[in-house]
C-alpha atoms as a PDB file:
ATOM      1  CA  UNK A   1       0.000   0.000   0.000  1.00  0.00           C
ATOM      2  CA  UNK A   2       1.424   3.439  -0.989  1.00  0.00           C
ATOM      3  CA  UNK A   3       1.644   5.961   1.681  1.00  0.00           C
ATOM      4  CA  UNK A   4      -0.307   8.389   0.009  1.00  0.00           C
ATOM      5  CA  UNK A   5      -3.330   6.496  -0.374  1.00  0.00           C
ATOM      6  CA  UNK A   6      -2.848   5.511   3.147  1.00  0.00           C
ATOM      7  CA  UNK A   7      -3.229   9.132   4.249  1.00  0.00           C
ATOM      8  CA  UNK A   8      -6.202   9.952   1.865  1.00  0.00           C
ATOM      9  CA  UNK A   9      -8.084   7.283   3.327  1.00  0.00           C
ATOM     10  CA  UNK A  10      -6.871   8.244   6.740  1.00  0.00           C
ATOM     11  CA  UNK A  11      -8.169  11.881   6.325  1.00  0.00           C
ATOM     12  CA  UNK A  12     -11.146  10.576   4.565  1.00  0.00           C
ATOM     13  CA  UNK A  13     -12.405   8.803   7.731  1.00  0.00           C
ATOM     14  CA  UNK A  14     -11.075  11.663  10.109  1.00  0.00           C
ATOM     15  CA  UNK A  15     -12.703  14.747   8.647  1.00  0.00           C
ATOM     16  CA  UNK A  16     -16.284  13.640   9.067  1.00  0.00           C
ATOM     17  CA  UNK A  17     -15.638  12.960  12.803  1.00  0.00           C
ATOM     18  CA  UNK A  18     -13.673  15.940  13.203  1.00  0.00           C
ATOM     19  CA  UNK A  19     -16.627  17.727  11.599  1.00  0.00           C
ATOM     20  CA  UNK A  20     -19.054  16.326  13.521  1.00  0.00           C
ATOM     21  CA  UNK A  21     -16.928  17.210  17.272  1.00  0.00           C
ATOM     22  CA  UNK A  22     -16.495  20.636  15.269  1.00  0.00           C
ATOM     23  CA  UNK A  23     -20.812  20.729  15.556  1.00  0.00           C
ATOM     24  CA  UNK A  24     -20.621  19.736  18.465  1.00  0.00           C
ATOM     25  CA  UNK A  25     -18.517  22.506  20.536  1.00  0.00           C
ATOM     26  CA  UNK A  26     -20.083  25.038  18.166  1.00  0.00           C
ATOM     27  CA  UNK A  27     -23.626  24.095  19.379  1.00  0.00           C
ATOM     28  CA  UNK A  28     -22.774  23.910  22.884  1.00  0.00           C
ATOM     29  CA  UNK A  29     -20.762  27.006  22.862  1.00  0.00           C
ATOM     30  CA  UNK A  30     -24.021  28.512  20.966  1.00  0.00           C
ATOM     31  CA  UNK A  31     -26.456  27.466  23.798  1.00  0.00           C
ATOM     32  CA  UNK A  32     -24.066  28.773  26.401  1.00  0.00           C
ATOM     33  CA  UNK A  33     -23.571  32.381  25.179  1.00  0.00           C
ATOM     34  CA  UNK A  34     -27.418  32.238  24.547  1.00  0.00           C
ATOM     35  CA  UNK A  35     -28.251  31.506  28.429  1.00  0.00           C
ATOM     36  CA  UNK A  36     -25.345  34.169  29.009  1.00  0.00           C
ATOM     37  CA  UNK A  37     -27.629  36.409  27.347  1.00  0.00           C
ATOM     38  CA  UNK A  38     -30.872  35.723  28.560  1.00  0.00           C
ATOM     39  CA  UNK A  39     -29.272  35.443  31.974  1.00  0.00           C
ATOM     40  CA  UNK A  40     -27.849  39.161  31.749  1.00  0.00           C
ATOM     41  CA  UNK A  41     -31.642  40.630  30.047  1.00  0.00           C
ATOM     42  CA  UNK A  42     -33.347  38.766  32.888  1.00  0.00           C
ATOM     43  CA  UNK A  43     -30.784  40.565  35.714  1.00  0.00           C
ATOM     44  CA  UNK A  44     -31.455  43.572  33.840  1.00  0.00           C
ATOM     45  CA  UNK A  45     -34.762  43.646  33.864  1.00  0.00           C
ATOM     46  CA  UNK A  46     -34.938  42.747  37.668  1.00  0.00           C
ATOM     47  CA  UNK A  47     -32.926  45.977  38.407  1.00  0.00           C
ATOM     48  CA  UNK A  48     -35.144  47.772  36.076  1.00  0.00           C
ATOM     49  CA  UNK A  49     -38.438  46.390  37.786  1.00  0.00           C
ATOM     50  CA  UNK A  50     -36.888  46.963  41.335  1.00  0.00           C
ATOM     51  CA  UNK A  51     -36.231  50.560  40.799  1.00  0.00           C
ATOM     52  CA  UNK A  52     -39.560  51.813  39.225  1.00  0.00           C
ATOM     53  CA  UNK A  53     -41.312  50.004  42.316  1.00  0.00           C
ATOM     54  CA  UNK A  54     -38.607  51.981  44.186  1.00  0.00           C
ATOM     55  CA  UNK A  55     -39.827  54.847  43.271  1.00  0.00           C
ATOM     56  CA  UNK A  56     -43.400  54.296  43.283  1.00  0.00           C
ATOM     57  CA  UNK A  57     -43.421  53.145  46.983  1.00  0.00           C
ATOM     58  CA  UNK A  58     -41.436  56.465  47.907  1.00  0.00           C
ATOM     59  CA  UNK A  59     -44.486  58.201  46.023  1.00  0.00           C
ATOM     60  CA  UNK A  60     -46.896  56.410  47.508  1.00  0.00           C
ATOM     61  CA  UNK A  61     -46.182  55.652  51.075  1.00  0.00           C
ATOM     62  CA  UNK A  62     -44.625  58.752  52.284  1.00  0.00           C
ATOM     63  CA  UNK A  63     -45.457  58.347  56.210  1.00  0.00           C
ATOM     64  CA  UNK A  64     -45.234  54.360  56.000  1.00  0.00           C
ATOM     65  CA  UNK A  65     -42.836  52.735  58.257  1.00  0.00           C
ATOM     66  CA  UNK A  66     -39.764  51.475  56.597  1.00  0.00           C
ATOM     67  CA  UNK A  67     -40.775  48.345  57.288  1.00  0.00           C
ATOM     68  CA  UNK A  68     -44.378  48.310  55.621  1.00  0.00           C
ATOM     69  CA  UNK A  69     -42.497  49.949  52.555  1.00  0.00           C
ATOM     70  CA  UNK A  70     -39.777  47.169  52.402  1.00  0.00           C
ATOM     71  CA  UNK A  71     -42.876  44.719  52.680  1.00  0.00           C
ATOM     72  CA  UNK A  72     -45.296  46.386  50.169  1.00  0.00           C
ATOM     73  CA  UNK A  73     -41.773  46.686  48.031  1.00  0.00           C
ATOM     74  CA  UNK A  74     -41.035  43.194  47.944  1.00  0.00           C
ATOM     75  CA  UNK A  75     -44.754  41.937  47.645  1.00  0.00           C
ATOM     76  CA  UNK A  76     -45.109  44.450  44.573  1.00  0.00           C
ATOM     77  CA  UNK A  77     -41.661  43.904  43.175  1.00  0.00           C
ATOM     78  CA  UNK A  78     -42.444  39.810  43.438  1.00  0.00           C
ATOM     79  CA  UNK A  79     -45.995  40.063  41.479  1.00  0.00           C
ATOM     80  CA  UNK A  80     -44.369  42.382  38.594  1.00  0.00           C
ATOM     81  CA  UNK A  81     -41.495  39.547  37.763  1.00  0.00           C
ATOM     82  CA  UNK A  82     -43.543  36.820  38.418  1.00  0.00           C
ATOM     83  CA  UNK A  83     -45.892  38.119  35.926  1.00  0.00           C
ATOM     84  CA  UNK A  84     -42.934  38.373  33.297  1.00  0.00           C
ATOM     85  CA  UNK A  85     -42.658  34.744  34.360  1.00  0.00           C
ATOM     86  CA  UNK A  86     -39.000  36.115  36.248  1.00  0.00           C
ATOM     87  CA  UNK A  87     -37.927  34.093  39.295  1.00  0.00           C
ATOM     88  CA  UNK A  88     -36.437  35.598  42.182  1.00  0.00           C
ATOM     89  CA  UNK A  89     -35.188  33.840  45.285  1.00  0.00           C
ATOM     90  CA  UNK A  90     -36.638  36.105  48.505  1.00  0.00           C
ATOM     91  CA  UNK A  91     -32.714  36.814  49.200  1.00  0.00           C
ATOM     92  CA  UNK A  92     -32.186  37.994  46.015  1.00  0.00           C
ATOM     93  CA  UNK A  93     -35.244  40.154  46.282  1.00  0.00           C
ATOM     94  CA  UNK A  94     -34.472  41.926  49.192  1.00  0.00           C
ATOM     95  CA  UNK A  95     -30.989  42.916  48.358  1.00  0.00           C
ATOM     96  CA  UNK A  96     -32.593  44.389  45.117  1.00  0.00           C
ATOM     97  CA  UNK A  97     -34.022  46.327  46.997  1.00  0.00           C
ATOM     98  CA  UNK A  98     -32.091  47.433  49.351  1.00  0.00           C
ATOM     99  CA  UNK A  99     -29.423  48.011  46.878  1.00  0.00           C
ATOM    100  CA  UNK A 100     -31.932  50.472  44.796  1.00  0.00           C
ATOM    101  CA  UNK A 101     -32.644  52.532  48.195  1.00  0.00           C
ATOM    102  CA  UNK A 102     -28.665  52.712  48.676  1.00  0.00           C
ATOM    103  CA  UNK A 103     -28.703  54.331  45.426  1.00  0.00           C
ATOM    104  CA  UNK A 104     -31.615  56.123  45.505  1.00  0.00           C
ATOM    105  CA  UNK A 105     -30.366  57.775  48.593  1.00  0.00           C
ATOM    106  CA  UNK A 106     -27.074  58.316  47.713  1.00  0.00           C
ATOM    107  CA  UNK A 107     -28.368  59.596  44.223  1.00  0.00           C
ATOM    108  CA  UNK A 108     -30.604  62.587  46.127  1.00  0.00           C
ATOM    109  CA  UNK A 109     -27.716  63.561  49.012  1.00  0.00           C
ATOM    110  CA  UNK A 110     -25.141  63.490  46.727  1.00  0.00           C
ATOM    111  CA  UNK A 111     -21.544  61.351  47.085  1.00  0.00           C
ATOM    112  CA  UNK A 112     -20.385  63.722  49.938  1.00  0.00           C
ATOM    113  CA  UNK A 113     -22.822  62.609  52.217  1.00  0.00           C
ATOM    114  CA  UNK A 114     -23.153  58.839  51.423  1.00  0.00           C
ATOM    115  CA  UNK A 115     -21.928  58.016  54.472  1.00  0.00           C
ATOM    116  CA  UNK A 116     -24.697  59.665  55.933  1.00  0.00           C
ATOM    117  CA  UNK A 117     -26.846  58.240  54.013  1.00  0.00           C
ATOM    118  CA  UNK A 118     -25.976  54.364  54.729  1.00  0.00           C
ATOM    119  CA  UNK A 119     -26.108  55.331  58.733  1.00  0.00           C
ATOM    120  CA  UNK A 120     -30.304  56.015  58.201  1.00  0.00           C
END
């Protein structure tokens, strides 16, 4: 057998398998990127969600306690993603939250007094 048939035959068998691992990766690299994707929209949306309820609780329940605001915040927040079919962990929720009153406050006293602001 000449060496050079050898090796035709040889790559004959080998590039249909190498095609088919090529698929492979390519498809699972595809999925991957895709639940990247979704995964950063979704988180996106969250902080979105979170800080429009934000807002409208501070509009709404002025004189509240901070306690029936965190609790009418987290009730509202939780029926807006849940009806974009968005799950949130009740941990995850409440540091939303918290995180967009940070903000908010530190966005209304200014950076000087953000100290300040994380003492209240």
């Amino acid at each position: 057998m000449d060496w050079t048939m050898f090796f035709e035959e040889l790559i004959g068998m080998i590039l249909p398998l190498l095609g088919s691992i090529l698929a492979a990766v390519a498809s699972v690299a595809a999925i991957k990127i895709k639940r990247m994707i979704e995964s950063q929209a979704t988180d996106e949306t969250k902080s979105l969600i979170v800080g429009k309820v934000i807002t409208f609780i501070d509009q709404t329940m002025r004189n509240a306690t901070n306690s029936d605001k965190l609790n009418a915040a987290l009730r509202t927040t939780h029926e807006w993603l849940s009806e974009r079919n968005i799950s949130v962990s009740d941990t995850e929720l409440k540091i939303l939250i918290e995180s967009a009153v940070n903000a908010a406050h530190h966005g209304l006293r200014g950076t000087e007094n953000a100290a300040a602001a994380i003492d209240d």
